[in-house]
N, C-alpha and C. Protein backbone atom coordinates (compact mmCIF):
# COMPACT_ATOMS: atom_id res chain seq x y z
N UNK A 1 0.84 -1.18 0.00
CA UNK A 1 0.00 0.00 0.00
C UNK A 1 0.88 1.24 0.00
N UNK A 2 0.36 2.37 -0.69
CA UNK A 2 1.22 3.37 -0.94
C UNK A 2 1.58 4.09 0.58
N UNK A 3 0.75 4.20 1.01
CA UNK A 3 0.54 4.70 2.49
C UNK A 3 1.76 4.26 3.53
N UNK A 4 2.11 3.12 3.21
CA UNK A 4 3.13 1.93 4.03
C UNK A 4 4.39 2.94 3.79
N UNK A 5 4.60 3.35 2.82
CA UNK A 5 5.83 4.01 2.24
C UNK A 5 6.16 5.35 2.97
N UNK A 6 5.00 6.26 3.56
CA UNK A 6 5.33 7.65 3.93
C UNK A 6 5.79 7.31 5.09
N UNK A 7 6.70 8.21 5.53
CA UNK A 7 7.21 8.25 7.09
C UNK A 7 6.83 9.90 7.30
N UNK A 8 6.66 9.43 8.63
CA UNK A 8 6.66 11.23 9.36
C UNK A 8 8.11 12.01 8.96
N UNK A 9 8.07 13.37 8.90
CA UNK A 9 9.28 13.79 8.89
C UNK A 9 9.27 14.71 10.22
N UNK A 10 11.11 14.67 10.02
CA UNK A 10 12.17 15.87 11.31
C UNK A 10 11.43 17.22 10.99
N UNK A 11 11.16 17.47 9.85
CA UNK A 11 10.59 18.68 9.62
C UNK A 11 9.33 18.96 10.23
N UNK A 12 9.07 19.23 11.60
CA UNK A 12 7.66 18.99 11.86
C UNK A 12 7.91 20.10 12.61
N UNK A 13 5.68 20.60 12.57
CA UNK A 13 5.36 21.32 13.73
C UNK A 13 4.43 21.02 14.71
N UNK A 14 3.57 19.57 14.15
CA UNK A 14 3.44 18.95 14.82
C UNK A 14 3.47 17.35 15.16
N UNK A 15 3.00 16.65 14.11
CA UNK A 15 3.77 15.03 13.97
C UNK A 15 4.36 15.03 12.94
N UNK A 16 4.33 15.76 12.07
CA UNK A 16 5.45 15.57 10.82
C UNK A 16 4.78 14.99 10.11
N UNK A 17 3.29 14.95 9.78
CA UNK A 17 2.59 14.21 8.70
C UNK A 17 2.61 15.03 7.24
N UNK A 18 2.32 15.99 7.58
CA UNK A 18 2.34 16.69 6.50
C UNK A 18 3.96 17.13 5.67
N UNK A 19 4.54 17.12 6.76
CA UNK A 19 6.07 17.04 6.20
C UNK A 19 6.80 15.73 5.70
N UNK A 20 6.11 14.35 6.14
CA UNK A 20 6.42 13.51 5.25
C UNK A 20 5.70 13.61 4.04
N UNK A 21 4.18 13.89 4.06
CA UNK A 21 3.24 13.81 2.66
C UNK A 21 4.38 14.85 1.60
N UNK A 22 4.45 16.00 1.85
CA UNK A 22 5.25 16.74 1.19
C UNK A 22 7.42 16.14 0.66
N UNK A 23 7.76 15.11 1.52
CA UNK A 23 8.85 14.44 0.80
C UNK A 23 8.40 13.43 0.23
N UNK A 24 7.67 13.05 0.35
CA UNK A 24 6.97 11.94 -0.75
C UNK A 24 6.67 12.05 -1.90
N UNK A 25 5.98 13.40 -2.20
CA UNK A 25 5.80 13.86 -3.25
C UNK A 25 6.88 14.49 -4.02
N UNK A 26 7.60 15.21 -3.18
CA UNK A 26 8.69 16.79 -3.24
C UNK A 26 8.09 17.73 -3.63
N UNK A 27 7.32 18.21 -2.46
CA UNK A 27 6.20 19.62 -2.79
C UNK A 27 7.34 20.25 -1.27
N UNK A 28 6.99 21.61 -1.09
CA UNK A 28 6.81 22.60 -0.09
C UNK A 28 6.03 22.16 1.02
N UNK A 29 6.90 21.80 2.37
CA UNK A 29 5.88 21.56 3.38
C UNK A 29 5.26 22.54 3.75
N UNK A 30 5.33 23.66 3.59
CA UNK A 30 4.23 24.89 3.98
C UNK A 30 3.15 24.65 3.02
N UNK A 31 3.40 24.54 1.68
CA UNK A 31 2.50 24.27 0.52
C UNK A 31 1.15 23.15 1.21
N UNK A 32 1.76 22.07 1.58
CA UNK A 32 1.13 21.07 1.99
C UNK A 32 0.32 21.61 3.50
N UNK A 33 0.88 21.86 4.14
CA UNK A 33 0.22 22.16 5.61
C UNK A 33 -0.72 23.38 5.20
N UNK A 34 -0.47 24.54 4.42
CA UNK A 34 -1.63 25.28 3.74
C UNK A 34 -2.98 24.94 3.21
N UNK A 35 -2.17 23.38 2.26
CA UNK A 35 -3.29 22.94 1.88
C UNK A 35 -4.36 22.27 2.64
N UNK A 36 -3.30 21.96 3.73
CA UNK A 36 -4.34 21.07 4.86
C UNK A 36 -5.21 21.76 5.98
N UNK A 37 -4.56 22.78 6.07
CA UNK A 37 -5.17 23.56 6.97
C UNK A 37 -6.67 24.18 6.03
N UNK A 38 -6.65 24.53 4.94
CA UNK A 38 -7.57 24.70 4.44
C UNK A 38 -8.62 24.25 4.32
N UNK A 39 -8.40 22.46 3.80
CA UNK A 39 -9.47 21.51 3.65
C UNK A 39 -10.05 21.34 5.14
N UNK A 40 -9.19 21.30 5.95
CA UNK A 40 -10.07 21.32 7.22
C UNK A 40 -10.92 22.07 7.06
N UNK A 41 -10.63 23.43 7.43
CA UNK A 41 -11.43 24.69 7.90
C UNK A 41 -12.76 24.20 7.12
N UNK A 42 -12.60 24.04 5.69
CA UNK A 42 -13.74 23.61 4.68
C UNK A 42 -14.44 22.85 5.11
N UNK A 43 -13.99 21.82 5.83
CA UNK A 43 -14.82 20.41 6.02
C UNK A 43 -15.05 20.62 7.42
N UNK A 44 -14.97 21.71 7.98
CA UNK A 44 -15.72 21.82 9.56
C UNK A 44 -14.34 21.45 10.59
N UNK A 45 -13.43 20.89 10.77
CA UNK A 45 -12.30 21.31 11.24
C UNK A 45 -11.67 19.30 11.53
N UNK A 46 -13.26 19.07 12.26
CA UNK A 46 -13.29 17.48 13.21
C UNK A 46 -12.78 16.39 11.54
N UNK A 47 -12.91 16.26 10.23
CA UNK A 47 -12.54 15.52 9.40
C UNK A 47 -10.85 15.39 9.37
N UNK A 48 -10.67 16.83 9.13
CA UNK A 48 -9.15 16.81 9.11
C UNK A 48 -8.74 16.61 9.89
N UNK A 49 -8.76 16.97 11.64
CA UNK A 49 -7.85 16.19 12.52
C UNK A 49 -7.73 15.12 12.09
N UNK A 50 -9.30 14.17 12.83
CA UNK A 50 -9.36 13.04 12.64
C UNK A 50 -8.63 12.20 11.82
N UNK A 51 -8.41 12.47 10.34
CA UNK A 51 -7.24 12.01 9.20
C UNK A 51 -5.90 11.94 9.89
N UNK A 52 -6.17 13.47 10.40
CA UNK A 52 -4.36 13.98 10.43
C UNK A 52 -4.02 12.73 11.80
N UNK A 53 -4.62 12.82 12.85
CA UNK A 53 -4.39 11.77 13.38
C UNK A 53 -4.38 10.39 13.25
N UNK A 54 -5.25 9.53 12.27
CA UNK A 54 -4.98 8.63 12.05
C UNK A 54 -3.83 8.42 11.78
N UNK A 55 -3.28 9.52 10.02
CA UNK A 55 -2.00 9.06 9.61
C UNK A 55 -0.93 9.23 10.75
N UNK A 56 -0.99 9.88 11.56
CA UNK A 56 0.01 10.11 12.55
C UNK A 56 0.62 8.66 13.13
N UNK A 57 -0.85 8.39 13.62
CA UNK A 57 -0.73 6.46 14.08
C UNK A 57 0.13 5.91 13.41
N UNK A 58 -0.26 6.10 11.83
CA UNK A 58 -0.24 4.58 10.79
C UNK A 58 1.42 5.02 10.27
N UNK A 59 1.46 6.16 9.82
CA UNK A 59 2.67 6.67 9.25
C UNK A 59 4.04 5.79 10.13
N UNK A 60 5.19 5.51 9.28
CA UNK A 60 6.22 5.46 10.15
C UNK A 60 6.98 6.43 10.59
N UNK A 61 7.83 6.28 12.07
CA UNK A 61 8.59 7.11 12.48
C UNK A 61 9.20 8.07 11.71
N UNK A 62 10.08 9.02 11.64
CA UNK A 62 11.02 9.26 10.68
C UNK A 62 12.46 9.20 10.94
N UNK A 63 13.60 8.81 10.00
CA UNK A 63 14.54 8.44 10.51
C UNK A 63 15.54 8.95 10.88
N UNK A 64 16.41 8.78 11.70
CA UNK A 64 17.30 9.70 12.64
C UNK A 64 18.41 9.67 11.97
């Protein structure tokens, strides 16, 4: 599963989800956390945690 592949990243402000989604791709982690912060706000706020926390769970560590 593609998902298996992302790790959290060092680059974090808060689990580093969005900073791994963004080396995965090679986008701008501000780009990405913009984008996420957005779709929340859109979707009422409780969807996007909820995600953001799951992947937090599922994501792997990132490496030292």
């Amino acid at each position: 599963m593609w998902f298996m592949k992302l790790k959290r990243s060092n680059d974090r402000y808060l689990g580093g989800v969005c900073g791994g989604i963004a080396e995965y791709f090679n986008l701008n982690p501000y780009l990405i956390r913009i984008i996420w912060v957005v779709l929340s706000l859109v979707s009422a706020v409780l969807p996007g945690l909820v995600v953001y926390i799951i992947l937090w769970i599922v994501m792997q560590p990132p490496e030292e």
